[in-house]
PDB file of N, CA and C in Angstrom:
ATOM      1  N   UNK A   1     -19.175-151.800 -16.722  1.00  0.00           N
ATOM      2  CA  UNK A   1     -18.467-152.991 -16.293  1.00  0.00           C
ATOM      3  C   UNK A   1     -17.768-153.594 -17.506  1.00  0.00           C
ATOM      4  N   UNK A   2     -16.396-153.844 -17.547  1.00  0.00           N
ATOM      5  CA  UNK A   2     -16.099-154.396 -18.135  1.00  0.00           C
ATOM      6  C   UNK A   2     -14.983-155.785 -18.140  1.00  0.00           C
ATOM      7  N   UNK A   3     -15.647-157.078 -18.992  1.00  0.00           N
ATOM      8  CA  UNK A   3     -15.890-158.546 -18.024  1.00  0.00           C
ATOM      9  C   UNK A   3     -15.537-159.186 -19.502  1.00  0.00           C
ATOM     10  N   UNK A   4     -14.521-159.785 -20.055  1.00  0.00           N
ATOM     11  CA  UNK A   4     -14.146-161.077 -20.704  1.00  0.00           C
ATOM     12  C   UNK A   4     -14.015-162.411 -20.091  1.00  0.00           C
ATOM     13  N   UNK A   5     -14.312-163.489 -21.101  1.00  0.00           N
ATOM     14  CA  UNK A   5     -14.133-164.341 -20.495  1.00  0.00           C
ATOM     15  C   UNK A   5     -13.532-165.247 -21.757  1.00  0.00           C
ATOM     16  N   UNK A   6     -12.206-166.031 -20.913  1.00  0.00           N
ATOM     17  CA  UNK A   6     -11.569-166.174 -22.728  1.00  0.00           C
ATOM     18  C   UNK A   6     -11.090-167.734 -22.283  1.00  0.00           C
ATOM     19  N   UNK A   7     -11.361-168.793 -23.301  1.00  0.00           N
ATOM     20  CA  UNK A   7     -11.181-169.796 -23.110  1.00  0.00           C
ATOM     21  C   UNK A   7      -9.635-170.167 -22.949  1.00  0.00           C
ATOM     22  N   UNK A   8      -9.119-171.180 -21.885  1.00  0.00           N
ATOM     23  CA  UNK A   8      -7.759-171.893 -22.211  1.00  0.00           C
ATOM     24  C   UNK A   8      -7.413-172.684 -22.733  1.00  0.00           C
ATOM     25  N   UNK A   9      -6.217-173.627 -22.393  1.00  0.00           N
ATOM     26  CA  UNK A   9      -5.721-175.039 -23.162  1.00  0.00           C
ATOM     27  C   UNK A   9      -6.569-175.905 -22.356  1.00  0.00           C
ATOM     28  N   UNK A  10      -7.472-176.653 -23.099  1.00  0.00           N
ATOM     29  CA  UNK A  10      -8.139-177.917 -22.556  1.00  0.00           C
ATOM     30  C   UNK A  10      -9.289-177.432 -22.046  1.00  0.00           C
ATOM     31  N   UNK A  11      -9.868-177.602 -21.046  1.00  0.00           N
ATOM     32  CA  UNK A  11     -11.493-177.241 -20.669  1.00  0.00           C
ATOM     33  C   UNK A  11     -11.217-176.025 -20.139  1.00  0.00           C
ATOM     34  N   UNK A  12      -9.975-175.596 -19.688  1.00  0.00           N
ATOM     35  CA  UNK A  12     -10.350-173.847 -18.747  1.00  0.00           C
ATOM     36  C   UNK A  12     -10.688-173.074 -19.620  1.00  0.00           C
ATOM     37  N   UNK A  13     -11.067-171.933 -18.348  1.00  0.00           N
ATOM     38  CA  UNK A  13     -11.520-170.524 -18.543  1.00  0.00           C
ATOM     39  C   UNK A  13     -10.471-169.609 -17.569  1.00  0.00           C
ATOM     40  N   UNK A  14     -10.833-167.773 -18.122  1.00  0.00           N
ATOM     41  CA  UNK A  14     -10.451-167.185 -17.032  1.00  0.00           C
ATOM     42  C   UNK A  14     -11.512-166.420 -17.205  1.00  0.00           C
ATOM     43  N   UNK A  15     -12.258-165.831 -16.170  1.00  0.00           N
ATOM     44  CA  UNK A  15     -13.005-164.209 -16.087  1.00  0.00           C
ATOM     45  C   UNK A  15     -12.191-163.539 -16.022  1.00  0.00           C
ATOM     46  N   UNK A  16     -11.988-162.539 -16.578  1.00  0.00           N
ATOM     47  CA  UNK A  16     -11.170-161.376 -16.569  1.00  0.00           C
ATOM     48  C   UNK A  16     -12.426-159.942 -16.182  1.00  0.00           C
ATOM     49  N   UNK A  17     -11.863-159.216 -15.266  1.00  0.00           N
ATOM     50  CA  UNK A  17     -12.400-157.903 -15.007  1.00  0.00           C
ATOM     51  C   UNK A  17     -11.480-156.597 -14.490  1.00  0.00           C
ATOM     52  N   UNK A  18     -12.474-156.005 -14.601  1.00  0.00           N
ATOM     53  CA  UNK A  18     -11.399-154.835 -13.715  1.00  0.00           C
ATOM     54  C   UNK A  18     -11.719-154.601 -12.504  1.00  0.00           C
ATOM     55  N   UNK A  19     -10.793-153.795 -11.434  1.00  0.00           N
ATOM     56  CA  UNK A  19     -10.406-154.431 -10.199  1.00  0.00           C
ATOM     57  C   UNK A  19     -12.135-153.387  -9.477  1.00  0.00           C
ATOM     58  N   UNK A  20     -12.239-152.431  -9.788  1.00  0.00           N
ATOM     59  CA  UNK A  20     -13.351-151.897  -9.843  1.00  0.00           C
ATOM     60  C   UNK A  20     -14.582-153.061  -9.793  1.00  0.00           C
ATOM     61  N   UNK A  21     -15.144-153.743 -10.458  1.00  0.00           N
ATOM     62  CA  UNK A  21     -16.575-154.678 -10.584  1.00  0.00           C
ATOM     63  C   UNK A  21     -15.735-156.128  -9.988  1.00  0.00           C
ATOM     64  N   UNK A  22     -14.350-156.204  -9.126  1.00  0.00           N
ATOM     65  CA  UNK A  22     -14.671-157.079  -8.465  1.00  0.00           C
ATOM     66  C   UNK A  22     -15.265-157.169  -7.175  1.00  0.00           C
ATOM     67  N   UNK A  23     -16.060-156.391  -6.475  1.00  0.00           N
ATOM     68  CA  UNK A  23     -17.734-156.457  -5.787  1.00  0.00           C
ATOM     69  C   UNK A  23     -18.957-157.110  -6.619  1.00  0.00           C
ATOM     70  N   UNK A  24     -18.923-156.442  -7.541  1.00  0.00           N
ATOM     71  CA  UNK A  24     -20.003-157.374  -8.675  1.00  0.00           C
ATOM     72  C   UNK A  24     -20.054-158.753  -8.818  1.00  0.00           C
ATOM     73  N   UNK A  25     -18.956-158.725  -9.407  1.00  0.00           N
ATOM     74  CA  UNK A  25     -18.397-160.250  -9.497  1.00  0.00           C
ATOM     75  C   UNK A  25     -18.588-161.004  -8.138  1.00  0.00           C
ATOM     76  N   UNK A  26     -18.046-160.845  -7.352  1.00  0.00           N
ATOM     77  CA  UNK A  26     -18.224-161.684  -5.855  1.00  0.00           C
ATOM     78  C   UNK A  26     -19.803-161.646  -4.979  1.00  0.00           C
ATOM     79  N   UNK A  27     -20.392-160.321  -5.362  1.00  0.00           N
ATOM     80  CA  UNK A  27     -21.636-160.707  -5.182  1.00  0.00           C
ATOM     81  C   UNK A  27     -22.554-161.814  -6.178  1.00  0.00           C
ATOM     82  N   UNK A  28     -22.345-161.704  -7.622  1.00  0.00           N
ATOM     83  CA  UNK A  28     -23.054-162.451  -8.581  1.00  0.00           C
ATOM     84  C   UNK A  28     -22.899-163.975  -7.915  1.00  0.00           C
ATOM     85  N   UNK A  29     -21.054-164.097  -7.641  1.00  0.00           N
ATOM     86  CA  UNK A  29     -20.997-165.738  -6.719  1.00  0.00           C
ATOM     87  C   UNK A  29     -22.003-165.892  -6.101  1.00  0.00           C
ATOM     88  N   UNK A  30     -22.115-164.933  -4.513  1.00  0.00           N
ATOM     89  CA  UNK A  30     -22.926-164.822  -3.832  1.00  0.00           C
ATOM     90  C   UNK A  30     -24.529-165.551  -4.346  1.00  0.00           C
ATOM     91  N   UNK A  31     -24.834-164.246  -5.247  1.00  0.00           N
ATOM     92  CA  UNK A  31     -26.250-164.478  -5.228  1.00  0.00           C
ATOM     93  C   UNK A  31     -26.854-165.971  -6.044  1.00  0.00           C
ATOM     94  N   UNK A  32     -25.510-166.491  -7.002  1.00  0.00           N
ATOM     95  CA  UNK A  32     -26.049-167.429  -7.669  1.00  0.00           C
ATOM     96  C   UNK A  32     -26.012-168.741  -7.008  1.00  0.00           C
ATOM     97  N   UNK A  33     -24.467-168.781  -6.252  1.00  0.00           N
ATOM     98  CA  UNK A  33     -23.906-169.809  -5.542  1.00  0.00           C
ATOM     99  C   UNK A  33     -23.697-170.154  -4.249  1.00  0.00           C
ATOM    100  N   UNK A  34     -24.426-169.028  -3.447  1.00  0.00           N
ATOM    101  CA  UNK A  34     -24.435-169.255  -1.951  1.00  0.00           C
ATOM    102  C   UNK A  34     -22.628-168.258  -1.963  1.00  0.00           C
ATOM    103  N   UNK A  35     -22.266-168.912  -0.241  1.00  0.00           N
ATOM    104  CA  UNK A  35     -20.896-168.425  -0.048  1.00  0.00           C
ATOM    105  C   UNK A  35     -20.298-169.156  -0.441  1.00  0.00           C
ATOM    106  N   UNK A  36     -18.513-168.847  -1.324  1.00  0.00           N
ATOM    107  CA  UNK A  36     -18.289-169.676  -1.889  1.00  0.00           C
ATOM    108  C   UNK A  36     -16.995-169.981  -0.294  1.00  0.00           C
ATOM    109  N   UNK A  37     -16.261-170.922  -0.882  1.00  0.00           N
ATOM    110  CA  UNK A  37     -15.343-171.336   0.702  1.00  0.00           C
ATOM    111  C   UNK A  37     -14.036-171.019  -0.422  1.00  0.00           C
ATOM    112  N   UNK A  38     -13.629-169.729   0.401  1.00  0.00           N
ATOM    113  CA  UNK A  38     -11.998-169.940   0.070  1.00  0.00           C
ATOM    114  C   UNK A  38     -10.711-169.535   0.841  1.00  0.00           C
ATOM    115  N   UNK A  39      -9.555-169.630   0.161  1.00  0.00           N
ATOM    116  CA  UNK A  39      -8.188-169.909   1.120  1.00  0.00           C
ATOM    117  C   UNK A  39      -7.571-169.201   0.967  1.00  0.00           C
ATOM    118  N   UNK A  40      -6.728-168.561   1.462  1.00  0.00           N
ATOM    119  CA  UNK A  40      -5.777-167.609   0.933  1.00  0.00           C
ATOM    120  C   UNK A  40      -4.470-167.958   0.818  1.00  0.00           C
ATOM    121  N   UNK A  41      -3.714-167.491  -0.166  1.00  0.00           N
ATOM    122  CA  UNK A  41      -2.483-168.774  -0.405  1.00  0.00           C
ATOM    123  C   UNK A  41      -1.590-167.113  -0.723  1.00  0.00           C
ATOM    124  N   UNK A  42      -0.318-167.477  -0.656  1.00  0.00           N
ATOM    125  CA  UNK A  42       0.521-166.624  -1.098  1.00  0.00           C
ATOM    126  C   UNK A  42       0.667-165.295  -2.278  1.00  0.00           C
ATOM    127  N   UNK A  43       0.215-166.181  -3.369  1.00  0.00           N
ATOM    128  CA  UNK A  43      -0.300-165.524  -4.595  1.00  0.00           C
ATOM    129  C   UNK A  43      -1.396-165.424  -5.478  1.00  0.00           C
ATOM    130  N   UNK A  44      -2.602-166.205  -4.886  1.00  0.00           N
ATOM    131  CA  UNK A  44      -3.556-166.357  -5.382  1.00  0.00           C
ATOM    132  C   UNK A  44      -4.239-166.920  -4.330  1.00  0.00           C
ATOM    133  N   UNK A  45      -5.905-166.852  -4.430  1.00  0.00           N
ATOM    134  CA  UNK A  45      -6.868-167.262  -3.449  1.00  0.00           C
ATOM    135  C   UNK A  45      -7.394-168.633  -4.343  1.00  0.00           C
ATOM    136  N   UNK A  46      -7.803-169.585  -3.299  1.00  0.00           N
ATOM    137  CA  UNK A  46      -8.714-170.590  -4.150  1.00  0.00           C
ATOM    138  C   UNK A  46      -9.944-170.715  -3.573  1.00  0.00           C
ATOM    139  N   UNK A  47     -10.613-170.953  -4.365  1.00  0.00           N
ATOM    140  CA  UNK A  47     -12.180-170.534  -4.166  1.00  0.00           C
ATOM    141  C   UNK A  47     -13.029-171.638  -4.611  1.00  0.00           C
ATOM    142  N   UNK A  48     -14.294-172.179  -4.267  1.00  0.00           N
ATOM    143  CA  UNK A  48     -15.118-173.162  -4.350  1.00  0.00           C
ATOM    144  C   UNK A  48     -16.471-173.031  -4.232  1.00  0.00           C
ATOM    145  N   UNK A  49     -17.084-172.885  -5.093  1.00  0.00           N
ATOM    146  CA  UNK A  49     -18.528-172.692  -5.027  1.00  0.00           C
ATOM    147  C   UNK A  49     -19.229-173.253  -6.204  1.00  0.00           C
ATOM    148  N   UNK A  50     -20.015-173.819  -6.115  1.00  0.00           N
ATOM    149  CA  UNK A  50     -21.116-174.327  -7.528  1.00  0.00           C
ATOM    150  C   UNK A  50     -20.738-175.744  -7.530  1.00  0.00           C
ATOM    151  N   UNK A  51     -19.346-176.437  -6.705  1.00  0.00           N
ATOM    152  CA  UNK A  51     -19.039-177.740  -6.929  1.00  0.00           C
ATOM    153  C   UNK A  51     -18.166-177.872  -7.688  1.00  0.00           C
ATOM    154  N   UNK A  52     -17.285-176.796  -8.219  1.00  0.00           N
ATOM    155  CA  UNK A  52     -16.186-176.513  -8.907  1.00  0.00           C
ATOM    156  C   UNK A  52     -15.001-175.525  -8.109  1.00  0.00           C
ATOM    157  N   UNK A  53     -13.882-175.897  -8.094  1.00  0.00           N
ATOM    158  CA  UNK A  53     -12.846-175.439  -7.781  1.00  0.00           C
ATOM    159  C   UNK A  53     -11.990-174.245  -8.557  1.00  0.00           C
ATOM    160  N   UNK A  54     -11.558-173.030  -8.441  1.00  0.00           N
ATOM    161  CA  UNK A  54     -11.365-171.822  -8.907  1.00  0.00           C
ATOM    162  C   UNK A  54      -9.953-171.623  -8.437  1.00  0.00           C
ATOM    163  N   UNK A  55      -9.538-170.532  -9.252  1.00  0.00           N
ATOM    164  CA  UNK A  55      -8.264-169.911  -8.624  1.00  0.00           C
ATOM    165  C   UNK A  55      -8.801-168.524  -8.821  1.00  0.00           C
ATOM    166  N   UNK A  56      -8.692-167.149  -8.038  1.00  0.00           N
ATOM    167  CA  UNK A  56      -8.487-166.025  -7.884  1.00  0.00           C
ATOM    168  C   UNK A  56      -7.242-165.613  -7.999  1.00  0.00           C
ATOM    169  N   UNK A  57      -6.905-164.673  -9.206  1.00  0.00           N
ATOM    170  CA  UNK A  57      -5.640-163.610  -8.961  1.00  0.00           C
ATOM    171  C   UNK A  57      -5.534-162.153  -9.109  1.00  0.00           C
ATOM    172  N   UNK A  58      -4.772-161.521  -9.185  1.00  0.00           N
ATOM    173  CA  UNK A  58      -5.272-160.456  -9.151  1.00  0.00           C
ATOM    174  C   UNK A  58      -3.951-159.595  -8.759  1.00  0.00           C
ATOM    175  N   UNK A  59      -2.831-159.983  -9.899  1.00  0.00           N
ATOM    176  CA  UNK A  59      -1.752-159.657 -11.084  1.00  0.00           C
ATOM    177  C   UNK A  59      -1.855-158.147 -11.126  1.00  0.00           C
ATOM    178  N   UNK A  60      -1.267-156.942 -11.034  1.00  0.00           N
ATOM    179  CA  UNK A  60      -1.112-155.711 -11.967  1.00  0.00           C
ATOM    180  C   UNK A  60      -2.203-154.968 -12.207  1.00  0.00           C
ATOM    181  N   UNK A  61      -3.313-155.240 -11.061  1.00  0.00           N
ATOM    182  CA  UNK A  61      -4.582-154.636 -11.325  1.00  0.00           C
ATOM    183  C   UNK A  61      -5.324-155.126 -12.507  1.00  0.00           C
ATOM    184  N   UNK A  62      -5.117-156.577 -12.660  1.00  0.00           N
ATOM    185  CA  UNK A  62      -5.885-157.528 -13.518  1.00  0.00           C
ATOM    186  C   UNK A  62      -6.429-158.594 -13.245  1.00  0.00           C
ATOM    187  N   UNK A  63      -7.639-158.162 -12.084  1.00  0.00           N
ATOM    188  CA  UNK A  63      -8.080-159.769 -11.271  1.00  0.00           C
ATOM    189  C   UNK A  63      -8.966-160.759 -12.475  1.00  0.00           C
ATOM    190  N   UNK A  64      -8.550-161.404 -12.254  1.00  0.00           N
ATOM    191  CA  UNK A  64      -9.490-163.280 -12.570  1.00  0.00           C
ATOM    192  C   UNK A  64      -9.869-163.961 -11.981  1.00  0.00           C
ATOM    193  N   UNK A  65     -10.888-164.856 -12.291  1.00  0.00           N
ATOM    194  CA  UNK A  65     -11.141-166.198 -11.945  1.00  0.00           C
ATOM    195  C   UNK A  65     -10.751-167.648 -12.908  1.00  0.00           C
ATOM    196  N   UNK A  66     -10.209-167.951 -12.824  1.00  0.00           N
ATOM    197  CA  UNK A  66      -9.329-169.374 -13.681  1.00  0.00           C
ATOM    198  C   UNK A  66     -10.415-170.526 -13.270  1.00  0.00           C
ATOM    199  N   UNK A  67     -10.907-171.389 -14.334  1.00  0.00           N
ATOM    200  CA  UNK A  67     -11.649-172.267 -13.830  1.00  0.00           C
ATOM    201  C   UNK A  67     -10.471-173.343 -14.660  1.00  0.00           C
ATOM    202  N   UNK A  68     -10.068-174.575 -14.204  1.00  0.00           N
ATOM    203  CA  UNK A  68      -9.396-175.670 -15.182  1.00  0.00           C
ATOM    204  C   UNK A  68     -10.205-176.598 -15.231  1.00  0.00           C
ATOM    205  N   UNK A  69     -11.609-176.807 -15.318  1.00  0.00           N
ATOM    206  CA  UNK A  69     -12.356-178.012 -15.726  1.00  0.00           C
ATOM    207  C   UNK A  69     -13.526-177.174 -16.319  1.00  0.00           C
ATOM    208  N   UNK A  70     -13.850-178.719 -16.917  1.00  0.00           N
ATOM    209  CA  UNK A  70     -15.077-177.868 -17.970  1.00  0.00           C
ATOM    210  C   UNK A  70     -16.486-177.479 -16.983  1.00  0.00           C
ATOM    211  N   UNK A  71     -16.869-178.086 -15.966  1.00  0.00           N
ATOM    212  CA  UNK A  71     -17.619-177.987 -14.785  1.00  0.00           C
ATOM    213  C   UNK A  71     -17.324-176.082 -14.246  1.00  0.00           C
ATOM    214  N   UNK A  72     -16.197-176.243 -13.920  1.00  0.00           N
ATOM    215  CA  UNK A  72     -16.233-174.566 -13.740  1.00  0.00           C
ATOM    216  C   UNK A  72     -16.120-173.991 -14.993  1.00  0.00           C
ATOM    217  N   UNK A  73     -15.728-173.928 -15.930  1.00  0.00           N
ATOM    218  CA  UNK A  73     -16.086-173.172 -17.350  1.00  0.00           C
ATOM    219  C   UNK A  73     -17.376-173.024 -17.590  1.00  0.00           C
ATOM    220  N   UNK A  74     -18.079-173.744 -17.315  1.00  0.00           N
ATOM    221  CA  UNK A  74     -19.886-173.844 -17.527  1.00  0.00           C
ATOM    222  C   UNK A  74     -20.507-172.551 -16.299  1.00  0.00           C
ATOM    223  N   UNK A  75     -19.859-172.676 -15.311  1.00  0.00           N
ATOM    224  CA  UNK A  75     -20.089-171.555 -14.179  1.00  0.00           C
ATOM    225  C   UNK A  75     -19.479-170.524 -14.314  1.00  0.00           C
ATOM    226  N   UNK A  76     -18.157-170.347 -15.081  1.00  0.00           N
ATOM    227  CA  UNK A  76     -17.815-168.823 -15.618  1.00  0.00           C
ATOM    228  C   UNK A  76     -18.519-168.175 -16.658  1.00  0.00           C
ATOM    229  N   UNK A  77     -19.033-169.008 -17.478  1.00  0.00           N
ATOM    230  CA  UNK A  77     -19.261-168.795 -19.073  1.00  0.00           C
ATOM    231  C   UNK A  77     -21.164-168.533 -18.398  1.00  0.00           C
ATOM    232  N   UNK A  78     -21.748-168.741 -17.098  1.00  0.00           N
ATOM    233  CA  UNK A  78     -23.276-168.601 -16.792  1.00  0.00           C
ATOM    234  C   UNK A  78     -22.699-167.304 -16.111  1.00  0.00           C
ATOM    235  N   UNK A  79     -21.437-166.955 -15.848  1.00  0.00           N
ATOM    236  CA  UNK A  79     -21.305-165.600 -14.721  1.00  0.00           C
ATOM    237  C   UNK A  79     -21.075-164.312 -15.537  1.00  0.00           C
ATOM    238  N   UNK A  80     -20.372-165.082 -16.081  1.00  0.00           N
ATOM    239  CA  UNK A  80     -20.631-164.224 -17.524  1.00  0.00           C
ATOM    240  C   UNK A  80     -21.702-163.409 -18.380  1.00  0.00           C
ATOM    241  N   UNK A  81     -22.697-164.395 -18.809  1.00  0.00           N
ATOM    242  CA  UNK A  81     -23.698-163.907 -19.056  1.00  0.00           C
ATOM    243  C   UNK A  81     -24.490-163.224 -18.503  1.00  0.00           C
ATOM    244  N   UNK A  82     -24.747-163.364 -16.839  1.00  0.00           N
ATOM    245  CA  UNK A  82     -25.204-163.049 -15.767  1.00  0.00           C
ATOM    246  C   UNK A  82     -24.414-161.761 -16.042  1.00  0.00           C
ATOM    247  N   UNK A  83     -23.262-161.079 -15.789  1.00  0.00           N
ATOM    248  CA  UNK A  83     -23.272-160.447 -15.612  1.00  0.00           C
ATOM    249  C   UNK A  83     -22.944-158.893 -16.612  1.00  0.00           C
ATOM    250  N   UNK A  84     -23.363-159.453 -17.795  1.00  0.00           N
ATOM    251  CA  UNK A  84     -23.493-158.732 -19.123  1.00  0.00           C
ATOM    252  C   UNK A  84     -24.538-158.418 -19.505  1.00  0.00           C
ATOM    253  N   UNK A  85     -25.601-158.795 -18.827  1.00  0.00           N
ATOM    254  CA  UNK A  85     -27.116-158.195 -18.953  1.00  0.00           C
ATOM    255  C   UNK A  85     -27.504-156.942 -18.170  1.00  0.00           C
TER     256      UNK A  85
END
C-alpha cells in the first residue's frame, strides 16, 4: 500500500493513495468512523464522517481525501497511521 499524507496552506491535508488501496482506505473510514454520508458532485465527491467535512477526488488515477480544517487533518493524519501499520 502506498499512502502519503502531505500537509496544505493553513490547517489542510490531502491523503494521497493509489487507486488500488482505495477499498482500504474506505473501509478504514468504515471501521473507524461508522458510514461516512456522501454526495456526488460533478468532479469530486464530498464526504462526512468523524464530524469533519472532506472532499474526494480522484484526478489521473490519483485519488485523495482533502481535509481543509484542522479537525479533519487530525482524522487524516489518525488514517494515516492506521493505515501504515
Amino acid at each position: 500500500m502506498t499512502i502519503k499524507l502531505r500537509m496544505l496552506s493553513g490547517a489542510g491535508s490531502s491523503l494521497e493513495f493509489d487507486p488500488d488501496d482505495t477499498n482500504q482506505v474506505r473501509g478504514a473510514i468504515h471501521d473507524c468512523y461508522g458510514k461516512p454520508w456522501d454526495h456526488q458532485n460533478i468532479t469530486h465527491i464530498d464526504f462526512k464522517f468523524g464530524g469533519a467535512d472532506f472532499i474526494f477526488l480522484d484526478e489521473w488515477d490519483a485519488p485523495c481525501l482533502i481535509a481543509s480544517t484542522q479537525e479533519g487533518t487530525n482524522i487524516l493524519q489518525a488514517l494515516y497511521k492506521g493505515l501504515g501499520d
